[in-house]
Every structure is written in C-alpha cells, then in structure tokens.
C-alpha atoms as a PDB file:
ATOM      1  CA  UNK A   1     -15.138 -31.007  28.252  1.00  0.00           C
ATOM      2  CA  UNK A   2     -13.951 -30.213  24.477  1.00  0.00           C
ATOM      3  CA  UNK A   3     -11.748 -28.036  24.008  1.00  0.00           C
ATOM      4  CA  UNK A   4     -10.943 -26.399  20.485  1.00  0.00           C
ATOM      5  CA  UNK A   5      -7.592 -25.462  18.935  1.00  0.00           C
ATOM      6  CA  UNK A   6      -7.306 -21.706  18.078  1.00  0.00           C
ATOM      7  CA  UNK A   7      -6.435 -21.802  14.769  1.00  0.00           C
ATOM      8  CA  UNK A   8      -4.274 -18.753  12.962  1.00  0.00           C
ATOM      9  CA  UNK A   9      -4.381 -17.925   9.254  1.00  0.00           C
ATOM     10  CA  UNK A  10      -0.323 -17.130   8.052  1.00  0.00           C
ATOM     11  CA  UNK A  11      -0.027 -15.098   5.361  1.00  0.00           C
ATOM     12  CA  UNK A  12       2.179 -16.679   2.864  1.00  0.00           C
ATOM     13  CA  UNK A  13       5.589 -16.216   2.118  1.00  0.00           C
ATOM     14  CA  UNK A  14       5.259 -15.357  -1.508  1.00  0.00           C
ATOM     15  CA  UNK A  15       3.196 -12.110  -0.926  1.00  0.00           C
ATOM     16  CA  UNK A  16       5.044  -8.962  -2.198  1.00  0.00           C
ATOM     17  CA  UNK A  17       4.919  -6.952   0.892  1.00  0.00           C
ATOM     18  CA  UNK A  18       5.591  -3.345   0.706  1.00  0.00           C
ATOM     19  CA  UNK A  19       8.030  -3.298   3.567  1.00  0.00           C
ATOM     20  CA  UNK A  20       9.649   0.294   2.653  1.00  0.00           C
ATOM     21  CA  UNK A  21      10.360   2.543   5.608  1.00  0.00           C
ATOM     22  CA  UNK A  22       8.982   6.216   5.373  1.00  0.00           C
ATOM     23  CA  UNK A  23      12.330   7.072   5.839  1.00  0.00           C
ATOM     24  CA  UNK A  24      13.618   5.568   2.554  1.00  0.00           C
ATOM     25  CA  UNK A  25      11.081   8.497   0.843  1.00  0.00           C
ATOM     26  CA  UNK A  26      10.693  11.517   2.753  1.00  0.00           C
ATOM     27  CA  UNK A  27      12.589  14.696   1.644  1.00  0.00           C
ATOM     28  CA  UNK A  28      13.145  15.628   5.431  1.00  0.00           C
ATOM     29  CA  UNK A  29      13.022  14.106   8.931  1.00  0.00           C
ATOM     30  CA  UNK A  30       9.997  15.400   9.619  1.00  0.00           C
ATOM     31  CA  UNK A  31       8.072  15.017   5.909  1.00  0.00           C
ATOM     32  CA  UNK A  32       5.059  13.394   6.076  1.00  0.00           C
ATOM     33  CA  UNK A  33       2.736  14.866   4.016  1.00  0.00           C
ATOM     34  CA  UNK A  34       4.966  15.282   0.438  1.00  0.00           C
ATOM     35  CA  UNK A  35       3.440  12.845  -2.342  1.00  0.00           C
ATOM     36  CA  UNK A  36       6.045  10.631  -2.024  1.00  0.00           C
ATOM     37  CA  UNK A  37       4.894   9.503   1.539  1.00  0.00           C
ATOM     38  CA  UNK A  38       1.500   9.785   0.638  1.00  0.00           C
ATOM     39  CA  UNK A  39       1.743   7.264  -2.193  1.00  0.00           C
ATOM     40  CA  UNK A  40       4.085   4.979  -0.021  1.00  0.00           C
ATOM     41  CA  UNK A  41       1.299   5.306   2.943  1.00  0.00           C
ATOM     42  CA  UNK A  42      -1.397   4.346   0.268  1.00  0.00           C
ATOM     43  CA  UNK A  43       0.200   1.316  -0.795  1.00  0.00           C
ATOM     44  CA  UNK A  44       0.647  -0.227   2.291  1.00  0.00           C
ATOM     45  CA  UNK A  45      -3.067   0.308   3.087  1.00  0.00           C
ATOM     46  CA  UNK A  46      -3.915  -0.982  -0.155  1.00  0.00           C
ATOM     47  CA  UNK A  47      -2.022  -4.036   0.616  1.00  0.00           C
ATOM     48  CA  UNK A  48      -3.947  -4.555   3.884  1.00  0.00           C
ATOM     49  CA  UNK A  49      -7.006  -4.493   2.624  1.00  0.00           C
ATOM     50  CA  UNK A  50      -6.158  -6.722  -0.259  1.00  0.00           C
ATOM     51  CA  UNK A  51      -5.311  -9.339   2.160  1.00  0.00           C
ATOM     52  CA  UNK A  52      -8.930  -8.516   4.129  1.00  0.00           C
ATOM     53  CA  UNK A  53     -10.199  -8.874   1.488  1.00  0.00           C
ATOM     54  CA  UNK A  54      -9.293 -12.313   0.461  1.00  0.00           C
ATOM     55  CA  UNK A  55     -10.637 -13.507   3.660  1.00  0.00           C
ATOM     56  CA  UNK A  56     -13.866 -11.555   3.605  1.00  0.00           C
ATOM     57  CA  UNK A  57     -14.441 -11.196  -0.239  1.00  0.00           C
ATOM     58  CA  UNK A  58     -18.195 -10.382   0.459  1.00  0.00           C
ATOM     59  CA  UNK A  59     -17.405  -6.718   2.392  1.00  0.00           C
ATOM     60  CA  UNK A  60     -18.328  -4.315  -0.173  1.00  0.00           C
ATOM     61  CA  UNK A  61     -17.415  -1.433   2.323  1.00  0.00           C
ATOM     62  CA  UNK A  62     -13.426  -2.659   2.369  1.00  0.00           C
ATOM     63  CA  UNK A  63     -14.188  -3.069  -1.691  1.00  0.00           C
ATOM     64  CA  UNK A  64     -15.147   0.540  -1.795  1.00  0.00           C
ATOM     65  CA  UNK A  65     -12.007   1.921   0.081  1.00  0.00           C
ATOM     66  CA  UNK A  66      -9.771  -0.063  -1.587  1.00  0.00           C
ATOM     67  CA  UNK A  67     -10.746   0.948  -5.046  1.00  0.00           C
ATOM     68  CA  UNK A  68     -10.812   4.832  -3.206  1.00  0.00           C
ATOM     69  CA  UNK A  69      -7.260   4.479  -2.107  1.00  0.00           C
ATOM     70  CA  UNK A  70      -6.135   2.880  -5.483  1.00  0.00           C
ATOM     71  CA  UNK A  71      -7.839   5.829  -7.626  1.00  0.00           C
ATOM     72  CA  UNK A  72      -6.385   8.356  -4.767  1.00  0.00           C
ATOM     73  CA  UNK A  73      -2.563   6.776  -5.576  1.00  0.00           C
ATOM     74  CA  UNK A  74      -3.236   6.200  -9.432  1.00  0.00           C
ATOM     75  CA  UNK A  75      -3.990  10.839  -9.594  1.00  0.00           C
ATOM     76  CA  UNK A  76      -0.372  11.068  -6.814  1.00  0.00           C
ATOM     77  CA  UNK A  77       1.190   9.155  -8.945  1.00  0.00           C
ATOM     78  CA  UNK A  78       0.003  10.999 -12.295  1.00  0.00           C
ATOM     79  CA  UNK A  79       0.991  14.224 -10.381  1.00  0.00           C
ATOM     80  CA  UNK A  80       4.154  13.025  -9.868  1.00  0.00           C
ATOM     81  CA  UNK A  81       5.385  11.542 -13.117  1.00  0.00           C
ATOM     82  CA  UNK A  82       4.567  15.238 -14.368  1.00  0.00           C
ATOM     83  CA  UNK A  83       6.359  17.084 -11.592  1.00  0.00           C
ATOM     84  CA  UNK A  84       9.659  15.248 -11.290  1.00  0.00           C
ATOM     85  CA  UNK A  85       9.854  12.032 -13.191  1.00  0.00           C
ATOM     86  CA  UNK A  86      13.502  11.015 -11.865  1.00  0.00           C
ATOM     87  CA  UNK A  87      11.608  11.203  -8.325  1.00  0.00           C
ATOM     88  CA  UNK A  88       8.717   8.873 -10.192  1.00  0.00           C
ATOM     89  CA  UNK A  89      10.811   6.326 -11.210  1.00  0.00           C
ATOM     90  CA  UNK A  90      12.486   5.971  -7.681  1.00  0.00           C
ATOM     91  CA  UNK A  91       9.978   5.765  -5.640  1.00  0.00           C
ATOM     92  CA  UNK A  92       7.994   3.068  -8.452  1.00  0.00           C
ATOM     93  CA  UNK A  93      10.880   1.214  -8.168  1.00  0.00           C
ATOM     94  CA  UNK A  94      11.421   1.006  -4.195  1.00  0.00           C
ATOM     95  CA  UNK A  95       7.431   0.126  -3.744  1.00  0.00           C
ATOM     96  CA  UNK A  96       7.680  -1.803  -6.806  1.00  0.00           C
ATOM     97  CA  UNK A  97       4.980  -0.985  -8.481  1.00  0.00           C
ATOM     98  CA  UNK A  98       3.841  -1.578 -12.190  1.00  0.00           C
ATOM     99  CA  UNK A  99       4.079   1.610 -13.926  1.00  0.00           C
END
C-alpha cells in the first residue's frame, strides 16, 4: 500500500498582510458599518482573494469580485479623502495602502 504525503502550501513571510484589528478604526465599540471599517473589511477580503487567486489564476468569478471589492474601496476611499482627510490619511497609513 502507498501512501501519499499531504502536502500544505505556506504563504510566505514577505506578504504584507493587513493584520489591523477593527478596533484600531471604529469610532465606537459597537461601529461596524462607518467607512472606515468598511474600507478596512474590504482590504482584508481583497487580500484573500489575491492570494486565491495566485493559486487558481484561471477563476474568472474570484477575478470579478476582486476587481468589485477594489472599485467598491477605491469610491470609500474617494468619499473619505473629501469628508475628513486627517481621518484619510490615518486609516491609509494603518492598512498601508498606496494613496
């Protein structure tokens, strides 16, 4: 009987990983919805499915919702910068982000 070796995929060390609590960006306890959160939500999405993505490059469908939650963060972020840009710059900064 063969038996074969489970073998895991490690993501690599060098990755910048958006590992920023919601709690680092909400106004309140209890804030989830303010577009702070919603951007910082966003990213780390768009970070999962960039890493999908490199191991299933061919799945238009993960494509699609990545460039959908990209396009949703690019118009929070807009909204933002024009609303408070002090509050712009901090949360750019903590998900470091190229603005």
């Amino acid at each position: 009987m063969v038996t074969k070796k489970k073998t895991t995929t490690t993501k690599s060390s060098s990755k910048s990983s958006t590992k920023v609590s919601s709690d680092a960006v909400q106004r309140h306890g209890k804030d989830t919805w303010s577009p702070e959160v919603q951007i910082l939500t966003l990213s780390q999405e768009i970070e999962s499915l960039q890493w999908h993505l490199v191991s299933h490059p061919k799945d238009v469908d993960a494509k699609r919702s990545l460039l959908k939650k990209v396009a949703k963060r690019r118009r929070l972020l807009k909204y933002l910068k024009e609303k408070d840009l002090s509050t712009y710059s901090q949360v750019s900064k903590k998900l470091n982000l190229k603005v």
